[in-house]
N, C-alpha and C. Protein backbone atom coordinates (compact mmCIF):
# COMPACT_ATOMS: atom_id res chain seq x y z
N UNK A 1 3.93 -24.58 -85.97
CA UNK A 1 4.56 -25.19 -84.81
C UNK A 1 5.71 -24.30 -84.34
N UNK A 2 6.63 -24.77 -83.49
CA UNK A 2 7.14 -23.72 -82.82
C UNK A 2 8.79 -24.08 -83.19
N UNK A 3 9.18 -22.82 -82.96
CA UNK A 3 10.59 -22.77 -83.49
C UNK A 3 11.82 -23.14 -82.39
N UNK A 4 13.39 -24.08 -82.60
CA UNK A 4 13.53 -24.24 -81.33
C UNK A 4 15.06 -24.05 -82.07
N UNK A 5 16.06 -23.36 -81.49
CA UNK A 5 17.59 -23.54 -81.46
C UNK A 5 17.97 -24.39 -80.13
N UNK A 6 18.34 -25.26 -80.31
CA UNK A 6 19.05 -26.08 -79.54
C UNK A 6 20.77 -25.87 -79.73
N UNK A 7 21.29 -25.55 -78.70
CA UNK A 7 22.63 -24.87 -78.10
C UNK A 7 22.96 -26.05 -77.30
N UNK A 8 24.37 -26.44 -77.97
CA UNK A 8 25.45 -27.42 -77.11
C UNK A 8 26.40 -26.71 -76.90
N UNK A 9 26.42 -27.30 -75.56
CA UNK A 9 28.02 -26.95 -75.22
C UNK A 9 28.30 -28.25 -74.24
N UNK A 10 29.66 -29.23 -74.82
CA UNK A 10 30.13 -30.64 -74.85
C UNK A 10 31.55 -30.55 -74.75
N UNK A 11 31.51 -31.53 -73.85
CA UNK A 11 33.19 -31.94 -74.24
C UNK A 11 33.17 -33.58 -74.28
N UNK A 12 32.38 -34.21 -73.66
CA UNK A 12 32.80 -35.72 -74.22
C UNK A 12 31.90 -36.38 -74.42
N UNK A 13 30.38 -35.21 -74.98
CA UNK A 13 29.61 -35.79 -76.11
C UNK A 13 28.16 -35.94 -75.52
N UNK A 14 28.16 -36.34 -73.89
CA UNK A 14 26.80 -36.22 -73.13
C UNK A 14 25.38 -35.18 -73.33
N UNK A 15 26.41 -33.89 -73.58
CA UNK A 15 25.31 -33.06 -74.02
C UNK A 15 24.66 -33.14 -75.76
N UNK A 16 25.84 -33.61 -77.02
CA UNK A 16 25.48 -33.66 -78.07
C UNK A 16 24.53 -34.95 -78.04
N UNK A 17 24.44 -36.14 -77.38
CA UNK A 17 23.81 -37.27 -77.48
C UNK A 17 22.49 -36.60 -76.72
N UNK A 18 22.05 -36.20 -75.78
CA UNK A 18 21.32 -35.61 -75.79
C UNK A 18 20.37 -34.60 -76.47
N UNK A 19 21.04 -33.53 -77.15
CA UNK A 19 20.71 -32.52 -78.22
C UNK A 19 20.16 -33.65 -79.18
N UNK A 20 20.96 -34.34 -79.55
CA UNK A 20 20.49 -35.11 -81.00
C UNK A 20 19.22 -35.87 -80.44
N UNK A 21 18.90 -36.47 -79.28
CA UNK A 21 17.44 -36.68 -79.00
C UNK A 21 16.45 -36.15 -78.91
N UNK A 22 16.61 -35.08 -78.33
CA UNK A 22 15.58 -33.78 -78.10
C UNK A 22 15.46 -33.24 -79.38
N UNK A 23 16.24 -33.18 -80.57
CA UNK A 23 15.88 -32.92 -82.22
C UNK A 23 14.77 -33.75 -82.39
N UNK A 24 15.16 -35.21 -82.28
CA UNK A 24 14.47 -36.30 -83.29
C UNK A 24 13.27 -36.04 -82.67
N UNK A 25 12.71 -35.91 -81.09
CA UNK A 25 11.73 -35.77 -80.81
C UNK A 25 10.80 -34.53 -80.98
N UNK A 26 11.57 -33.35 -80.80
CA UNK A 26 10.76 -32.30 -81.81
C UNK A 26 10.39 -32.53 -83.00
N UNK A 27 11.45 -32.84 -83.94
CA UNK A 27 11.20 -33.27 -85.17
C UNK A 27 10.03 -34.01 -85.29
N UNK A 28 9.88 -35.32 -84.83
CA UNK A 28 8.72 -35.88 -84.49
C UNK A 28 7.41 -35.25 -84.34
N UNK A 29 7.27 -34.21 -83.50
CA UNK A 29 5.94 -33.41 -83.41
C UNK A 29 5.85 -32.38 -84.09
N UNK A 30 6.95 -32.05 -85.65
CA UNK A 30 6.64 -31.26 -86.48
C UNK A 30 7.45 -30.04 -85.49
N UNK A 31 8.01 -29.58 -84.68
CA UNK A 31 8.88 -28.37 -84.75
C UNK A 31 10.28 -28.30 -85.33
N UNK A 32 10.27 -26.91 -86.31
CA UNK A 32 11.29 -26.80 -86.46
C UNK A 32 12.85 -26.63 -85.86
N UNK A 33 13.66 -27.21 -85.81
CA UNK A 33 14.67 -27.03 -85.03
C UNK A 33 16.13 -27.02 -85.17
N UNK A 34 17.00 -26.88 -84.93
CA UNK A 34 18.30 -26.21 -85.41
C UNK A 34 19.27 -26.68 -84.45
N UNK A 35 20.38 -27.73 -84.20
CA UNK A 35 21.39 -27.96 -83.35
C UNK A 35 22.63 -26.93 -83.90
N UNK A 36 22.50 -26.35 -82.68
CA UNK A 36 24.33 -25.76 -83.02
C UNK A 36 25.03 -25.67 -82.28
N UNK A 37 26.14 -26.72 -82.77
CA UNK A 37 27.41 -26.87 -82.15
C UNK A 37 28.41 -26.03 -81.55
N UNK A 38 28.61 -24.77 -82.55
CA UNK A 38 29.13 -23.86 -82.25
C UNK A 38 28.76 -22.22 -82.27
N UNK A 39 27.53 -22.55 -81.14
CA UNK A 39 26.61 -21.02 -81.08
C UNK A 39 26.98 -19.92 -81.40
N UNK A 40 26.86 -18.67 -81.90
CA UNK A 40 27.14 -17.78 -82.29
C UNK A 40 25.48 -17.09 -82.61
N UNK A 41 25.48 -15.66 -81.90
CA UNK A 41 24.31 -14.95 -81.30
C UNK A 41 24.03 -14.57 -83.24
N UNK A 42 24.01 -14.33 -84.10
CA UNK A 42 24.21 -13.70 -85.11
C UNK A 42 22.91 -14.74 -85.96
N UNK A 43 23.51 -16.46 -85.49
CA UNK A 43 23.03 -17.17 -85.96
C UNK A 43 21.79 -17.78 -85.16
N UNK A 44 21.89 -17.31 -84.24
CA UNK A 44 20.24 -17.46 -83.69
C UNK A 44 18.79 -16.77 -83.39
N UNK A 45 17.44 -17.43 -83.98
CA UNK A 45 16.57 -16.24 -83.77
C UNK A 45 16.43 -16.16 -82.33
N UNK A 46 15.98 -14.78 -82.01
CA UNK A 46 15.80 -14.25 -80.60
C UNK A 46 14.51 -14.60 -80.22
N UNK A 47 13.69 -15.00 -81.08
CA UNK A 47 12.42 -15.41 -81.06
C UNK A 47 11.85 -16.93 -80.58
N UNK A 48 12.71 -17.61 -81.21
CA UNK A 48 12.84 -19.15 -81.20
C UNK A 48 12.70 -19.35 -79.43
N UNK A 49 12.41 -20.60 -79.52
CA UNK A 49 12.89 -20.90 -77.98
C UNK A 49 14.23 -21.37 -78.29
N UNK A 50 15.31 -20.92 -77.40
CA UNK A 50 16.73 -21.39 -77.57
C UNK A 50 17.30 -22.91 -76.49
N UNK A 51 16.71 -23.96 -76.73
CA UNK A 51 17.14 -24.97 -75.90
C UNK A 51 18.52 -25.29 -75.86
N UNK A 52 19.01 -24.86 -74.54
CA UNK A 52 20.02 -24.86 -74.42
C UNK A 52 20.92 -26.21 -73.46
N UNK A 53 21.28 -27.00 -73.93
CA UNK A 53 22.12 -28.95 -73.31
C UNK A 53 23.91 -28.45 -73.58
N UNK A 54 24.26 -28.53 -71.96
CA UNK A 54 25.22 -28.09 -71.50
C UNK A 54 25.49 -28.64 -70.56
N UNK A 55 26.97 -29.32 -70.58
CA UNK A 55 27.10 -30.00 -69.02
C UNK A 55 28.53 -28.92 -69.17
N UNK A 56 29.26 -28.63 -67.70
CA UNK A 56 30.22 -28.33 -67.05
C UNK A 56 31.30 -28.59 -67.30
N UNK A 57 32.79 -28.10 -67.64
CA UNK A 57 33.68 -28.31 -67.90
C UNK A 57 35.05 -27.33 -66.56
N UNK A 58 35.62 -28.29 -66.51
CA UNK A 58 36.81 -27.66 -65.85
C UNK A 58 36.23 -26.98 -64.48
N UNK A 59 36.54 -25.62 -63.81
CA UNK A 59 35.83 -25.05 -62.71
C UNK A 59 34.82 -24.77 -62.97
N UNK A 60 33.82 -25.29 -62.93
CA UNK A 60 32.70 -24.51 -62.94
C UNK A 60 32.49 -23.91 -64.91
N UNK A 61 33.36 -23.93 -65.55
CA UNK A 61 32.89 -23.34 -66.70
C UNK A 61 32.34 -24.30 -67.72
N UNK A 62 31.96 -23.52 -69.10
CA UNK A 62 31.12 -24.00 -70.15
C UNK A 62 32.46 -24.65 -70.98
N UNK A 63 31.43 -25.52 -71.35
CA UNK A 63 33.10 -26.35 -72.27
C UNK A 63 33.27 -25.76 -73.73
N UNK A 64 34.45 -25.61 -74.42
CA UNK A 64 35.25 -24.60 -75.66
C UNK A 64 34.07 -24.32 -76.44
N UNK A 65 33.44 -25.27 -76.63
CA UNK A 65 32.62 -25.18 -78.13
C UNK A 65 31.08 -24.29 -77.93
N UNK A 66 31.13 -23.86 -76.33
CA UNK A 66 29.97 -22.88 -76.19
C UNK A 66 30.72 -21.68 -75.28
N UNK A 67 31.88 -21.66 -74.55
CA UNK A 67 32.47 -20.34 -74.22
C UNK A 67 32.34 -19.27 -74.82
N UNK A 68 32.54 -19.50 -76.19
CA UNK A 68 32.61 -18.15 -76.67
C UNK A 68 31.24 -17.22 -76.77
N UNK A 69 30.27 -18.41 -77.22
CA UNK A 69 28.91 -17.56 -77.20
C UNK A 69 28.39 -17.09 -75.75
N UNK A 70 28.87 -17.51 -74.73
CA UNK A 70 29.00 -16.64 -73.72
C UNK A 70 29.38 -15.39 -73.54
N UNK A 71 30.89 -15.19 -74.15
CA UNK A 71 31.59 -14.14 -73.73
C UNK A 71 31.12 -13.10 -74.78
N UNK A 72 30.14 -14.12 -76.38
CA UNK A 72 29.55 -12.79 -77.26
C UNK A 72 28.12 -11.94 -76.14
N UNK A 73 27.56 -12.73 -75.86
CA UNK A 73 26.42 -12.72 -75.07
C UNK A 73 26.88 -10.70 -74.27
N UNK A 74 27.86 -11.74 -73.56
CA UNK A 74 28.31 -10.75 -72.28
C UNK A 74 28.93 -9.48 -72.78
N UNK A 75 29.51 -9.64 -73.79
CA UNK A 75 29.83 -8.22 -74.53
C UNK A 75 29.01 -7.54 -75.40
N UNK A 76 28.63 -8.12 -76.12
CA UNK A 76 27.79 -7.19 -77.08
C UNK A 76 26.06 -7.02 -76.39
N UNK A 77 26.08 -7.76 -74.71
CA UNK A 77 24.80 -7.22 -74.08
C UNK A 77 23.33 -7.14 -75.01
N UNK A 78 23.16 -8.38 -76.16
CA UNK A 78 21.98 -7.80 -76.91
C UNK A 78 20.64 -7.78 -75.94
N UNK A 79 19.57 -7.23 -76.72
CA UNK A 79 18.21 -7.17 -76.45
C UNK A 79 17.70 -8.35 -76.43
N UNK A 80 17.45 -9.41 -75.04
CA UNK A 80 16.59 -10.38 -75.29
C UNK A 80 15.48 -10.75 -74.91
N UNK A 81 14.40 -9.34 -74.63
CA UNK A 81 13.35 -9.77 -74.22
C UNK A 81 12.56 -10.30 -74.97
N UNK A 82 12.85 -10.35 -76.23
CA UNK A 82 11.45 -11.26 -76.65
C UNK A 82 12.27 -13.05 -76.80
N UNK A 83 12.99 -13.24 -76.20
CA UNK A 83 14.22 -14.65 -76.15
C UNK A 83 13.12 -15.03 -74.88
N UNK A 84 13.22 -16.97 -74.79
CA UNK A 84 12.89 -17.74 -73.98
C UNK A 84 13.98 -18.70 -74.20
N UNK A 85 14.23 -18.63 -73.04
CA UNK A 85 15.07 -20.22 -72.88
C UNK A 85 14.88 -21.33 -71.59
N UNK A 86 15.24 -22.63 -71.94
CA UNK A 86 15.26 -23.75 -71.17
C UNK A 86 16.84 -24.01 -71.40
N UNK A 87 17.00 -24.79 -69.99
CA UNK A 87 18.06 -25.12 -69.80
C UNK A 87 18.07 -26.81 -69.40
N UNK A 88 19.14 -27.41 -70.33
CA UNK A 88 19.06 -28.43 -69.63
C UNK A 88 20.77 -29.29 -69.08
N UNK A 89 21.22 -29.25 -68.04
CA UNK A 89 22.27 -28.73 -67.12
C UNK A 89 23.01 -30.36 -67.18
N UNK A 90 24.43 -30.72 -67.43
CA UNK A 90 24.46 -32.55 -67.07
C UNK A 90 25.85 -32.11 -66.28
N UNK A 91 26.20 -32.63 -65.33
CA UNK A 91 27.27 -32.56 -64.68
C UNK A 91 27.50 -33.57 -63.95
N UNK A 92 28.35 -33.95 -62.60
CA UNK A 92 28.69 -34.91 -61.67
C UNK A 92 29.00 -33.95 -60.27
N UNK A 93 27.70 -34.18 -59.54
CA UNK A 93 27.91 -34.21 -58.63
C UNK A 93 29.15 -34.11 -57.25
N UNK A 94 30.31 -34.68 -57.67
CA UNK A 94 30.96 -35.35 -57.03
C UNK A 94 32.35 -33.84 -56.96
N UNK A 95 31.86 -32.67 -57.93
CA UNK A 95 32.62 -31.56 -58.29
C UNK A 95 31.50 -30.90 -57.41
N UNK A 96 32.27 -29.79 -56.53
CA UNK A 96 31.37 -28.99 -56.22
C UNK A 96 31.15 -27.76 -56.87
N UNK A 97 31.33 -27.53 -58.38
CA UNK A 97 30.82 -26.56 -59.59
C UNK A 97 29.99 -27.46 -60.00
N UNK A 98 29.73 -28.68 -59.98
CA UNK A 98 28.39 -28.79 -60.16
C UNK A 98 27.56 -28.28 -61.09
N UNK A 99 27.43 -28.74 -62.32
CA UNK A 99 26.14 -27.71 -63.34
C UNK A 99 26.14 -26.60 -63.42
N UNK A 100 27.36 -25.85 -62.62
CA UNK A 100 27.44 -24.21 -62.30
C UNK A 100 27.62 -23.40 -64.20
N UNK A 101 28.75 -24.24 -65.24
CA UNK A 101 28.73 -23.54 -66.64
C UNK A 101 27.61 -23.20 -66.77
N UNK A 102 26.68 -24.20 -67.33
CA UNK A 102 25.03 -23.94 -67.76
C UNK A 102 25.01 -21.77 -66.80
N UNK A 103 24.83 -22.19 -65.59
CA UNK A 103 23.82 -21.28 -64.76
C UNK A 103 24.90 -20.23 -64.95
N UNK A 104 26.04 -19.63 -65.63
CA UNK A 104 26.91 -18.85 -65.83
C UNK A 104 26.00 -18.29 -67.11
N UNK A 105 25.49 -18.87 -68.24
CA UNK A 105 24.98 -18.67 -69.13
C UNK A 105 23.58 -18.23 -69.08
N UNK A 106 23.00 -18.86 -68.04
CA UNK A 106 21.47 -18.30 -67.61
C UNK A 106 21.50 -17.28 -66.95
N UNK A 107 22.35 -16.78 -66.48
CA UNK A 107 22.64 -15.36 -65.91
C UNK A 107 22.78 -14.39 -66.68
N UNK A 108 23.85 -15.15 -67.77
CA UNK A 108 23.93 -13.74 -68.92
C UNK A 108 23.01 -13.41 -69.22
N UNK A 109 22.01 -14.57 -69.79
CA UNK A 109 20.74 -14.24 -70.94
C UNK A 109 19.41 -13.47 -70.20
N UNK A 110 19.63 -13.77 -68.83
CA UNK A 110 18.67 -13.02 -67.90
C UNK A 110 19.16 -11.76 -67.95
N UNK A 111 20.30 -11.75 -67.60
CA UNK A 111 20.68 -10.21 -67.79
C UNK A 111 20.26 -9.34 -68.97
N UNK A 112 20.34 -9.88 -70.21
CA UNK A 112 19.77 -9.51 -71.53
C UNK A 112 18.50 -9.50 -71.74
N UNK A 113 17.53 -9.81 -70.62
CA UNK A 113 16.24 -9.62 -70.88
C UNK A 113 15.42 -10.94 -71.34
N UNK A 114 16.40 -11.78 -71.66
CA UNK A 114 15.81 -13.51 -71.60
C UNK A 114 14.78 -13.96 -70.83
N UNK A 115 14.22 -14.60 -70.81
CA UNK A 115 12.88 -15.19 -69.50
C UNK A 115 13.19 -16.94 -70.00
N UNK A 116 13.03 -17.22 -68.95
CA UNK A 116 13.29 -18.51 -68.78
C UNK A 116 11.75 -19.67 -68.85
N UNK A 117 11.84 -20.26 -69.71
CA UNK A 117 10.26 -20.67 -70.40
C UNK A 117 10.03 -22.29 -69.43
N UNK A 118 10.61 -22.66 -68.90
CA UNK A 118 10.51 -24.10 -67.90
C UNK A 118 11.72 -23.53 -67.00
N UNK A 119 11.46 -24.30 -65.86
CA UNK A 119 12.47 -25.21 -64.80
C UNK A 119 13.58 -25.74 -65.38
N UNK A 120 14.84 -25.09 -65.53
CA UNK A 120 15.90 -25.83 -65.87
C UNK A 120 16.17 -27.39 -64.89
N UNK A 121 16.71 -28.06 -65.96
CA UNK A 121 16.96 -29.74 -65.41
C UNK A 121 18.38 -30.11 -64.98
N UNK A 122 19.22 -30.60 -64.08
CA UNK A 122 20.22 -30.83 -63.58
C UNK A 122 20.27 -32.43 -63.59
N UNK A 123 20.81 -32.79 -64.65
CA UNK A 123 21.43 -34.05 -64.52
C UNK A 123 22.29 -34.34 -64.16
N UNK A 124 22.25 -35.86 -63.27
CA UNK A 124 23.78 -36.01 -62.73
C UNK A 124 24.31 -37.26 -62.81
N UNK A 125 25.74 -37.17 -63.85
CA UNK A 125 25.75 -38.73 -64.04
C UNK A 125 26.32 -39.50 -62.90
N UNK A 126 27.08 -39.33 -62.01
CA UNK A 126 26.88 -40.16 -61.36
C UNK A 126 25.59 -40.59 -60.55
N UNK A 127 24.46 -40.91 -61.07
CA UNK A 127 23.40 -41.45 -60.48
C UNK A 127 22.71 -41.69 -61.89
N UNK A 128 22.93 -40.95 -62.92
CA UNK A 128 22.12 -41.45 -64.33
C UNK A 128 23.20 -41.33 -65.49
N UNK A 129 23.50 -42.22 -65.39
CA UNK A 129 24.69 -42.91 -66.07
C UNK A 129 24.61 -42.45 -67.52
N UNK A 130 22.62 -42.46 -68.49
CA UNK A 130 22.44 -42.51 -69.18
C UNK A 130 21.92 -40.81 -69.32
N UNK A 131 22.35 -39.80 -69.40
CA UNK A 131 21.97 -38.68 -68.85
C UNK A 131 20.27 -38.70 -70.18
N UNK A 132 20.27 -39.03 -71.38
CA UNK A 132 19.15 -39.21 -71.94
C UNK A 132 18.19 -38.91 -71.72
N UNK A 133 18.09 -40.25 -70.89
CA UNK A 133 16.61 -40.66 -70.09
C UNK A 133 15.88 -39.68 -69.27
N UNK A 134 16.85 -38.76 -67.97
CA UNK A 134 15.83 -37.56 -67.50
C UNK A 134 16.00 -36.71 -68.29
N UNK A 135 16.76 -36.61 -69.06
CA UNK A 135 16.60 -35.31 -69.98
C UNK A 135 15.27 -35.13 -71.09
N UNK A 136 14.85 -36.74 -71.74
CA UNK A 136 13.76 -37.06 -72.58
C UNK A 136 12.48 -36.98 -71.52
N UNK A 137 12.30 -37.05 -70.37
CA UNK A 137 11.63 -37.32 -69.40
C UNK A 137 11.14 -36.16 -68.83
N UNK A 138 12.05 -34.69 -69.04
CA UNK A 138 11.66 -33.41 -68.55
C UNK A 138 11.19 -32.56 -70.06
N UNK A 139 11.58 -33.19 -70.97
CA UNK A 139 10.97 -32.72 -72.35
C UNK A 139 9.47 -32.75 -72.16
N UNK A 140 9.56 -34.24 -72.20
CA UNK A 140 8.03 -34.48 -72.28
C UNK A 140 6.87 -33.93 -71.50
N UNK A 141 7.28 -33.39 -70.38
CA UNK A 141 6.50 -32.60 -69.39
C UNK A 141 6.04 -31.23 -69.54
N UNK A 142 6.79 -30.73 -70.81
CA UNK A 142 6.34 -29.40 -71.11
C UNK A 142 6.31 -29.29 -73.01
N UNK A 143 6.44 -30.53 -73.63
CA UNK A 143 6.67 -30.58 -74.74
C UNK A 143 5.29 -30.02 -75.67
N UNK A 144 4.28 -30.11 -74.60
CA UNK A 144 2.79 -29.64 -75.30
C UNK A 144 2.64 -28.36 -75.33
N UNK A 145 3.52 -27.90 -74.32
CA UNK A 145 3.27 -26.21 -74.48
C UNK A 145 3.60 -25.24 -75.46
N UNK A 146 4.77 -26.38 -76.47
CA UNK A 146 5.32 -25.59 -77.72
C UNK A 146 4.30 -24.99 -78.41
């Protein structure tokens, strides 16, 4: 079955309540999978698919507990063409940065040779209160392809 790092970056928990669903449900279909809280490139395979649940903090940026694996990303420039990632984006609308952290990070990893394995998802709580639900809802739509 297929291998998955799941990458948070949280500040008041929307994206970890999420991550921890998207585990149980891999888990469920037998993939191995890995939540990390506090990403660091060293500790992830390049191979894996890297699911990455990230909502927006402050202007437009990634909130503390995934900044930095950004700024490793962006400096040490690794090799990531054989890397796939999904993105799955939670923000409010009502900011016009908007889901912009996430797509700061999908830039890097593109830049590194990353390919992007689905349609990143943009949740927005003001309209889904329960950000979960489309997030379990865009899993399932590509969950067979693992």
């Amino acid at each position: 079955m297929a291998k998955i790092d799941i990458l948070v970056g949280t500040t008041l928990g929307n994206a970890e309540y999420v991550a921890d669903e998207f585990s149980a449900i891999l888990t469920g279909l037998s993939h191995e999978n890995i939540i990390h809280m506090t990403p660091k490139y060293a500790d992830l395979d390049p191979k894996s698919l890297w699911l990455i649940v990230s909502s927006t903090h402050g202007a437009g940026d990634l909130p503390d507990n995934i900044a930095p694996f950004l700024e490793e990303i962006l400096s040490q420039k690794p090799d990531l063409s054989d890397t796939k990632y999904a993105i799955c984006a939670i923000g409010d609308s009502s900011y016009d940065t908007f889901c912009q952290g996430p797509e700061k990070l999908a830039q890097a990893l593109e830049s590194c040779g990353a390919q992007v394995y689905v349609d990143k998802i943009q949740i927005d709580v003001q309209y889904d209160h329960v950000p979960e639900d489309p997030a379990l809802a865009w899993l399932e739509q590509w969950q067979d392809r693992l």
